[in-house]
Protein backbone atom coordinates (compact mmCIF):
# COMPACT_ATOMS: atom_id res chain seq x y z
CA UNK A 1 -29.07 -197.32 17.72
CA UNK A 2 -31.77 -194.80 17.44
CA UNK A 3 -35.41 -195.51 16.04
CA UNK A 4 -34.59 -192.82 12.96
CA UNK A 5 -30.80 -194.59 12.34
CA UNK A 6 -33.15 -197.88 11.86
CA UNK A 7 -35.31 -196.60 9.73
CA UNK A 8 -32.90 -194.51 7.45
CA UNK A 9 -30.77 -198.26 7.62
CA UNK A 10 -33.86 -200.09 6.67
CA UNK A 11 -34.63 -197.23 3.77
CA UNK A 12 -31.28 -197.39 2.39
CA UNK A 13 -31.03 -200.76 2.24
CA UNK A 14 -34.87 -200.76 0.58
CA UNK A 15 -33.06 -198.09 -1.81
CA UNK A 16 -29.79 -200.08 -2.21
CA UNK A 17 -31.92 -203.86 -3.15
CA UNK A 18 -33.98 -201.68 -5.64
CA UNK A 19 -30.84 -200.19 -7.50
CA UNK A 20 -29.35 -203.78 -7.57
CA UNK A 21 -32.34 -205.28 -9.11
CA UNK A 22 -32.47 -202.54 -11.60
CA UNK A 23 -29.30 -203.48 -12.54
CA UNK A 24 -29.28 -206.59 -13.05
CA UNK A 25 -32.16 -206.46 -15.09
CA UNK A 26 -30.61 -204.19 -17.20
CA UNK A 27 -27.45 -206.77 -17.79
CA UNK A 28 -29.76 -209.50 -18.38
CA UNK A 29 -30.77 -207.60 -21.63
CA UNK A 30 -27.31 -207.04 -22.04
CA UNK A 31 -26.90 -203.58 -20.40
CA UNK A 32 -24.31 -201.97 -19.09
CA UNK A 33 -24.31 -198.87 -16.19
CA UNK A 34 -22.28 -196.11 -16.26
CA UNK A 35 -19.77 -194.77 -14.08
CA UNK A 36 -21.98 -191.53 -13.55
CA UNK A 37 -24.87 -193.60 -13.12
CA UNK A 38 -23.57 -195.96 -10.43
CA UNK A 39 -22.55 -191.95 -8.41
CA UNK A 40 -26.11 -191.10 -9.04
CA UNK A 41 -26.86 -194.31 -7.61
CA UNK A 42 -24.73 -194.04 -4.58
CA UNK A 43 -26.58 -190.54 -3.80
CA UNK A 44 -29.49 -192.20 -4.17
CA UNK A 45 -29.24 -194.93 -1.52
CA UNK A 46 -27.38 -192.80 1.00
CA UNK A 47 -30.49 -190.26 1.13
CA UNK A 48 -28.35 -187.47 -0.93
CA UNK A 49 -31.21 -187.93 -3.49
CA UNK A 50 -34.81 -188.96 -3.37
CA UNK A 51 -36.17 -191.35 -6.27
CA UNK A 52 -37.20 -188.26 -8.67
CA UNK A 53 -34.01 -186.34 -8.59
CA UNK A 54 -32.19 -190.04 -9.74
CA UNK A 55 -34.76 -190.40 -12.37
CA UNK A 56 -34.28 -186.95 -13.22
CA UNK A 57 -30.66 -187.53 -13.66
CA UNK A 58 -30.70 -190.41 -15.45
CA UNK A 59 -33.49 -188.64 -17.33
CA UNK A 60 -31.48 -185.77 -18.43
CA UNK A 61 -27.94 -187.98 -18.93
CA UNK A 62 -29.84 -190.20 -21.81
CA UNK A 63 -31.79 -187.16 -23.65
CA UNK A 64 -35.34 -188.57 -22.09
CA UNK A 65 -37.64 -186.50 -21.59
């Protein structure tokens, strides 16, 4: 395995921990995702996305500014 597969492993995994986390905190306050969340989410720890462009999304999806 190459040194850049590693990393972008490592990264997505980093990316993948942080979106779990997220939503568990969310369903400890009772919270639920949705299903076009959990696609943004998937772009998002596969590298489609960077970390702005999911806000962004998740941004526009609620009405937040």
């Amino acid at each position: 395995m190459s040194t850049s597969t590693t990393n972008k492993t490592a990264v997505n995994a980093r990316r993948e921990r942080a979106v779990e986390d997220a939503i568990h905190g969310g369903e400890m306050e009772d919270l639920s995702v949705s299903g076009a969340f959990d696609v943004d989410a998937a772009d998002y720890t596969s590298g489609v996305i960077d970390l702005e462009e999911f806000g962004r999304r998740v941004r526009v999806r609620n009405g937040v500014s």
